[in-house]
Protein backbone atom coordinates (compact mmCIF):
# COMPACT_ATOMS: atom_id res chain seq x y z
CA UNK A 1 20.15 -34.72 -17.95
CA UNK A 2 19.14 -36.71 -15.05
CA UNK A 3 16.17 -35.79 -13.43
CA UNK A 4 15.97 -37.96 -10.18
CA UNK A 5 16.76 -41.50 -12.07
CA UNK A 6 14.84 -39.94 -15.34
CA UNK A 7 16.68 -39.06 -18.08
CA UNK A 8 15.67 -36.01 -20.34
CA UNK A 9 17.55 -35.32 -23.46
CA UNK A 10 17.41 -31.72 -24.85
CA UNK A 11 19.13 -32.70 -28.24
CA UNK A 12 16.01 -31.49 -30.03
CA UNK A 13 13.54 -28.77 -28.18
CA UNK A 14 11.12 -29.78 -25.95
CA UNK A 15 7.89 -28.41 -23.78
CA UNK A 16 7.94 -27.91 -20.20
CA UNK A 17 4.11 -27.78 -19.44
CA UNK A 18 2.82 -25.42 -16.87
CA UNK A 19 0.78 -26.63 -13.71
CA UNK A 20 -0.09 -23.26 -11.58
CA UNK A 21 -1.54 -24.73 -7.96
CA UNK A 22 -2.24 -21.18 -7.21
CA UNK A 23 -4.83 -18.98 -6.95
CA UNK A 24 -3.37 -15.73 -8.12
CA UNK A 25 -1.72 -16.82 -11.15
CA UNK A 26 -1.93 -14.32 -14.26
CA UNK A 27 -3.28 -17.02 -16.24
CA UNK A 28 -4.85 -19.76 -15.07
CA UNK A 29 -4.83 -19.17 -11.39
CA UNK A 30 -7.28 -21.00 -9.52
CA UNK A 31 -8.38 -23.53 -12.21
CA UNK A 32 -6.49 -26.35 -10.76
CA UNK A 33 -7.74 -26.58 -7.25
CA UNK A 34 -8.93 -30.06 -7.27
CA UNK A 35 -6.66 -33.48 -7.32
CA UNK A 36 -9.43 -34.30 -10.18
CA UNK A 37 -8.45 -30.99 -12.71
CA UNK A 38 -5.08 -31.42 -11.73
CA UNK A 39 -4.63 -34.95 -12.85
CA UNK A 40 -6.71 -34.33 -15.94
CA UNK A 41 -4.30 -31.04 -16.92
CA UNK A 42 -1.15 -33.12 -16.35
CA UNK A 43 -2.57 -36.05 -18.31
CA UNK A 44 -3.79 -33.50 -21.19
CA UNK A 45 -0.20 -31.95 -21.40
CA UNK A 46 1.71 -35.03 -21.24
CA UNK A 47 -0.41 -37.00 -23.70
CA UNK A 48 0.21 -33.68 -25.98
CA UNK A 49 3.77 -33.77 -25.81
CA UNK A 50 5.36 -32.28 -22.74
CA UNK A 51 8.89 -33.28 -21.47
CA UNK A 52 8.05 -31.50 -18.13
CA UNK A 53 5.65 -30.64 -16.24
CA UNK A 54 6.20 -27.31 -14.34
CA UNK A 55 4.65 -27.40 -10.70
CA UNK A 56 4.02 -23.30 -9.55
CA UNK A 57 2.80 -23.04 -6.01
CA UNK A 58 3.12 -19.39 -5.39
CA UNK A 59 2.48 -16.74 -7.73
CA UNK A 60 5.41 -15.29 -9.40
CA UNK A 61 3.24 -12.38 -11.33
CA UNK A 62 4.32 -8.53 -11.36
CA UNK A 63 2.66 -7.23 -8.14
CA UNK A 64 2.78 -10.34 -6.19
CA UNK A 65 3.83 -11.18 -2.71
CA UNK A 66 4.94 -14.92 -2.23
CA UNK A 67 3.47 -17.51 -0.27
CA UNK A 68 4.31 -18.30 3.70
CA UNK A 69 7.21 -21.12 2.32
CA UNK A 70 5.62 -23.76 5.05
CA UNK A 71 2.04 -23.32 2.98
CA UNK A 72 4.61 -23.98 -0.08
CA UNK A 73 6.40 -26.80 1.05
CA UNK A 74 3.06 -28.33 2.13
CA UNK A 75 1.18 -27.71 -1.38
CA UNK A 76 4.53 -29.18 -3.46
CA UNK A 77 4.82 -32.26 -1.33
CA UNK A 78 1.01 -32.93 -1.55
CA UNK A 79 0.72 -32.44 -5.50
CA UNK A 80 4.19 -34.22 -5.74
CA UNK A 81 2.96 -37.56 -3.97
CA UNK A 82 -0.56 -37.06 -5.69
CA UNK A 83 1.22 -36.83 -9.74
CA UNK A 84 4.27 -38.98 -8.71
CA UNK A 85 1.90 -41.86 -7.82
CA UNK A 86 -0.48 -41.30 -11.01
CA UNK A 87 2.46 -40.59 -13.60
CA UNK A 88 5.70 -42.64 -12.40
CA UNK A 89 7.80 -41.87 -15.60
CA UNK A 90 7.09 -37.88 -15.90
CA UNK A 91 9.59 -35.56 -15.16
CA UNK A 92 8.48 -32.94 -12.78
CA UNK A 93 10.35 -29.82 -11.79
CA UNK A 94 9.29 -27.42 -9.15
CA UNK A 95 8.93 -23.66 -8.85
CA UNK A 96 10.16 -22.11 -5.85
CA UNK A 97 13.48 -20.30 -4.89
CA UNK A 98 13.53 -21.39 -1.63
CA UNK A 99 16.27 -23.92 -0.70
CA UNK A 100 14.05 -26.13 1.67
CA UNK A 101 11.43 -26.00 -0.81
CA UNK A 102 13.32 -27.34 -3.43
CA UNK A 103 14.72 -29.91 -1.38
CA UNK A 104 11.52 -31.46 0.08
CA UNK A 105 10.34 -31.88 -3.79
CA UNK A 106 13.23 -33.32 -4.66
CA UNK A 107 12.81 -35.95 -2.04
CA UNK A 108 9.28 -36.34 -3.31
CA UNK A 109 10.09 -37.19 -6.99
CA UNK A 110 10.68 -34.06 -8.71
CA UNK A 111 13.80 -33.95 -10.86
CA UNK A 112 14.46 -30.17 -11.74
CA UNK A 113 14.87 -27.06 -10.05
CA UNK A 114 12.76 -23.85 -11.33
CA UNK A 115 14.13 -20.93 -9.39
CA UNK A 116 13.20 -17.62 -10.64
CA UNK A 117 16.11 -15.81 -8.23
CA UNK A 118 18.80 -17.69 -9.59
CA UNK A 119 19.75 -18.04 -5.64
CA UNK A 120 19.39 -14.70 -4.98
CA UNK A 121 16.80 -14.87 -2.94
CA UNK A 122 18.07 -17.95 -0.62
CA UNK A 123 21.72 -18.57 -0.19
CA UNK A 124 20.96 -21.77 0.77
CA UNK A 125 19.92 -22.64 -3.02
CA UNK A 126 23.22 -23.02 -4.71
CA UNK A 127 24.75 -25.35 -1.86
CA UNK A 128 21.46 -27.44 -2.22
CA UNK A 129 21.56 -27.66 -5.99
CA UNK A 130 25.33 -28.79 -5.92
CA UNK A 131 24.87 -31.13 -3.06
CA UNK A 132 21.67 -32.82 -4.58
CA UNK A 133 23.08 -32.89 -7.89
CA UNK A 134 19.85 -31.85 -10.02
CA UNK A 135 19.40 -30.35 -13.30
CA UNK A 136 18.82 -26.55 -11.79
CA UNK A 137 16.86 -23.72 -14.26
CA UNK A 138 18.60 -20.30 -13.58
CA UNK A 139 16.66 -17.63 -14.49
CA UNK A 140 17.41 -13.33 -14.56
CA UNK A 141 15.15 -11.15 -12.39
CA UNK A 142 15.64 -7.85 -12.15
CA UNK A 143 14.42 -6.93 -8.17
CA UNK A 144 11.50 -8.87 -6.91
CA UNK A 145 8.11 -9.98 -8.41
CA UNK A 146 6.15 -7.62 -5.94
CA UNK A 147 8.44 -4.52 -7.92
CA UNK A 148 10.18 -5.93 -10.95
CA UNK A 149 7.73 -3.81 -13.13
CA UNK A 150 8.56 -0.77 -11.40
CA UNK A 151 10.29 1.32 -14.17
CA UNK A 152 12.83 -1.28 -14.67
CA UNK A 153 15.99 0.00 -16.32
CA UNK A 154 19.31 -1.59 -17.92
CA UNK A 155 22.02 0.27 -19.89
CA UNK A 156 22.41 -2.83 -22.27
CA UNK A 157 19.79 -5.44 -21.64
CA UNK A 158 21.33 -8.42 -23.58
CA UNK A 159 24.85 -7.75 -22.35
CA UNK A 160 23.90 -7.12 -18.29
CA UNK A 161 21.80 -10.30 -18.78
CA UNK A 162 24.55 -12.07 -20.45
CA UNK A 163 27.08 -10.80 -17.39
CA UNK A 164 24.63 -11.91 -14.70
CA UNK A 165 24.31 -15.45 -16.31
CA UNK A 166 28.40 -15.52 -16.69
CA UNK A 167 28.73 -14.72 -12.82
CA UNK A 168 25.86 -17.21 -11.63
CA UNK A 169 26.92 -20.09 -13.48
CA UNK A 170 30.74 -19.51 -12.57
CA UNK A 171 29.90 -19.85 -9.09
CA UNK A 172 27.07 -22.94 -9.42
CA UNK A 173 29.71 -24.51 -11.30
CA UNK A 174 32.80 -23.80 -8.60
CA UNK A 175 30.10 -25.60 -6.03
CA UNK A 176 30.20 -28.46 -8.20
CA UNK A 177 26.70 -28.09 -10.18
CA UNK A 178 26.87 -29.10 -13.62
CA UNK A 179 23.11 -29.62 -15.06
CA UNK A 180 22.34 -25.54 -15.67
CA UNK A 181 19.69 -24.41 -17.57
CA UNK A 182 19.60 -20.74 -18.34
CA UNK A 183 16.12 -18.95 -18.54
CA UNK A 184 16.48 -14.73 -19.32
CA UNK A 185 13.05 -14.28 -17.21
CA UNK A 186 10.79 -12.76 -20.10
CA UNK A 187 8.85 -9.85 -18.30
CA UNK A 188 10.69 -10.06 -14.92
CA UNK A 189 11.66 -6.79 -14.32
CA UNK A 190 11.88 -5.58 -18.01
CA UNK A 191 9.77 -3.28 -20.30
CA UNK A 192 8.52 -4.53 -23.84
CA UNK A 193 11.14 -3.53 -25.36
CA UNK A 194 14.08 -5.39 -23.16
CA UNK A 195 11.77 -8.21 -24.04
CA UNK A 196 12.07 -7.96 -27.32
CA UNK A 197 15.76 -7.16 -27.78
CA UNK A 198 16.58 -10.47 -25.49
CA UNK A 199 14.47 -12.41 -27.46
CA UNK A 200 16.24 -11.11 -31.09
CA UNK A 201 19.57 -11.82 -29.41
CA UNK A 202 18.42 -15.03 -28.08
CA UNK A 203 21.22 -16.90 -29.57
CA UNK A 204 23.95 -15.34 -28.08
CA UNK A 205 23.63 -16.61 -24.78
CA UNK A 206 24.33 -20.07 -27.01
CA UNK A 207 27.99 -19.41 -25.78
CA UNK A 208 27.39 -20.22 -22.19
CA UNK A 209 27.11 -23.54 -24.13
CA UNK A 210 23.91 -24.99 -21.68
CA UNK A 211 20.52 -25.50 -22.48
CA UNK A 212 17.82 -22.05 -22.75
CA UNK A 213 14.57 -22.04 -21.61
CA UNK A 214 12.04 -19.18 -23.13
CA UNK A 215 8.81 -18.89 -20.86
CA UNK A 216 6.85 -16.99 -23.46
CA UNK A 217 3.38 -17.93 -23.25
CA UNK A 218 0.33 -15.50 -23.00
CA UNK A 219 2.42 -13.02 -21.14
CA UNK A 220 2.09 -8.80 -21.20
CA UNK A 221 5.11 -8.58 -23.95
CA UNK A 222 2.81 -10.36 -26.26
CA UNK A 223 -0.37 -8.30 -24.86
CA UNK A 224 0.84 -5.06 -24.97
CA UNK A 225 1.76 -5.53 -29.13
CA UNK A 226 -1.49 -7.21 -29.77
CA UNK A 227 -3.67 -5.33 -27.97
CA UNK A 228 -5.20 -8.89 -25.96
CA UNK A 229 -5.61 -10.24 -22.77
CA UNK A 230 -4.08 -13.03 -21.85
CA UNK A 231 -6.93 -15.26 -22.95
CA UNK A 232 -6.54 -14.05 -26.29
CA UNK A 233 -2.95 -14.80 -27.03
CA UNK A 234 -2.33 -17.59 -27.61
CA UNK A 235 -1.33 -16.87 -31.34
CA UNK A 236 0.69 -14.08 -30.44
CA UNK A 237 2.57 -16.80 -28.01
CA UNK A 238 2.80 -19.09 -30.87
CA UNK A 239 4.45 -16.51 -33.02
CA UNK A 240 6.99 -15.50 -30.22
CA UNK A 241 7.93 -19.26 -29.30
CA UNK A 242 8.66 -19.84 -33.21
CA UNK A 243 10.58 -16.70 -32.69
CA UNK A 244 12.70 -18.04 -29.80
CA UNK A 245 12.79 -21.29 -31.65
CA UNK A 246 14.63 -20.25 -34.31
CA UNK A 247 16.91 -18.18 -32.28
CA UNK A 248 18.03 -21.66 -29.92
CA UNK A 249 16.05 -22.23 -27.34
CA UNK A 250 15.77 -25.59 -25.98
CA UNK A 251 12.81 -24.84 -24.00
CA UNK A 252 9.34 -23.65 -24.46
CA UNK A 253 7.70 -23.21 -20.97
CA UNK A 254 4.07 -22.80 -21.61
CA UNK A 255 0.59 -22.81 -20.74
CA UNK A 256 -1.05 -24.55 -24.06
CA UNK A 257 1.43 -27.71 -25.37
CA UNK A 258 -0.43 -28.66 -28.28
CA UNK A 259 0.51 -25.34 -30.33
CA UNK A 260 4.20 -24.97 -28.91
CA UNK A 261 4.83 -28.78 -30.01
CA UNK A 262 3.25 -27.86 -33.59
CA UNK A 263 5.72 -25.45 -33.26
CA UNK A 264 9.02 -27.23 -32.48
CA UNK A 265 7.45 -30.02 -35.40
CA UNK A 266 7.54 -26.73 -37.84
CA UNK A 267 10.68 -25.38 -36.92
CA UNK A 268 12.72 -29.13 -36.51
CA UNK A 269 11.27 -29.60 -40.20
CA UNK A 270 12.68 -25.84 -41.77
CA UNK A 271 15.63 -26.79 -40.10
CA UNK A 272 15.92 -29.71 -41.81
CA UNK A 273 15.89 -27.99 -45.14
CA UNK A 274 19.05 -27.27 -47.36
């Protein structure tokens, strides 16, 4: 794919490295507040593997209500000129599903698209993405962030997800997109156990032949089995990436690089095997 003049091949699986600017992430919210922790976080990921580095403005968690989208276009263009200038060759994508949003970081070196809405929640996206030509991350929500987790419900998880991603990338494509990654938005608006049944069935959204991303890491479908908080799994994420590994994705998104690359290393290697 090209990213905004830099190419990224997804012929074996690669990390996408997360870089929350904001201070109500689940995680990590808050603990990159300075140009100084930011640089050293990107440096830390990149020198431990990552493809991409993931730039979240506004929180995305169950519960939340996003960001004014001038604050957001102000805090992506500032941490876009700060990384573009310190790490020329990365490949940056941004987090937002806002259409002016996406295409003020685009302008400002980022070369992917992270929209949790899949367009749904600005019309404007899908002309944008086609127009600017940029690899463009699709992902399933059921509702909003601020309700997703209210009692969500599906008849057939894996096949409703499956439909939605059939429709979406139908039209992208009609618009003239062609660089569509598919994401099934683990734990947006979906119990445990719609978790878990999209993440056994992982490889049969293989037949929308495009690249999938799994965003995995330390999240409540890992918690809630475990019994942890999200400081303490980071096992259980390493378990559940080896899981999605072996079931095709393409993509680990994730908050700790050095395991989900020991990871991909394991799996490439058993794959290898006769």
């Amino acid at each position: 794919m090209n990213c905004n003049g830099k190419i990224l091949s997804l012929e074996k699986p690669v990390v996408m490295g997360i870089l929350n600017i904001t201070a109500d992430s689940f995680y990590d919210g808050g603990k990159f507040s300075s140009d100084k922790s930011v640089i050293e976080q990107v440096s830390k990921m990149l020198e431990e593997g990552a493809s991409i580095i993931d730039i979240g403005p506004s929180s995305s968690k169950p519960g939340s209500i996003a960001i004014d989208e001038k604050e957001e276009i102000q805090k992506i263009e500032n941490i876009l000129k700060l990384l573009v200038k310190e790490f020329p060759t990365a490949i940056f994508s941004a987090d937002t599903f806002h259409a002016s949003v996406a295409e003020i970081a685009i302008h400002n070196g980022a070369g992917i698209i992270n929209d949790i809405s899949g367009g749904e929640m600005d019309a404007g996206m899908f002309p944008f993405i086609a127009k600017a030509k940029t690899p463009y991350i699709m992902m399933h929500m059921q509702s909003t962030p601020l309700t997703m987790q209210n009692n969500p419900h599906y008849e057939d998880v894996v096949k409703e997800v499956a439909t939605y991603f059939q429709q979406k990338v139908n039209e992208l494509k009609s618009l003239g997109a062609s660089d569509i990654i598919i994401d099934p938005g683990f734990g947006f608006g979906k119990t445990p156990e719609h978790n878990y049944c999209i993440l056994k069935n992982l490889f049969l959204f293989k037949k929308f032949e495009l690249p999938i991303l799994a965003g995995l890491s330390r999240k409540s479908m890992i918690n809630k089995v475990i019994n942890a908080s999200p400081n303490q799994a980071l096992n259980g994420t390493s378990v559940v990436n080896t899981v999605a590994l072996l079931n095709g994705a393409n993509i680990l998104r994730v908050h700790d690089v050095k395991e989900a690359m020991e990871a991909i290393k394991i799996v490439n290697f058993y794959n290898q095997q006769s």
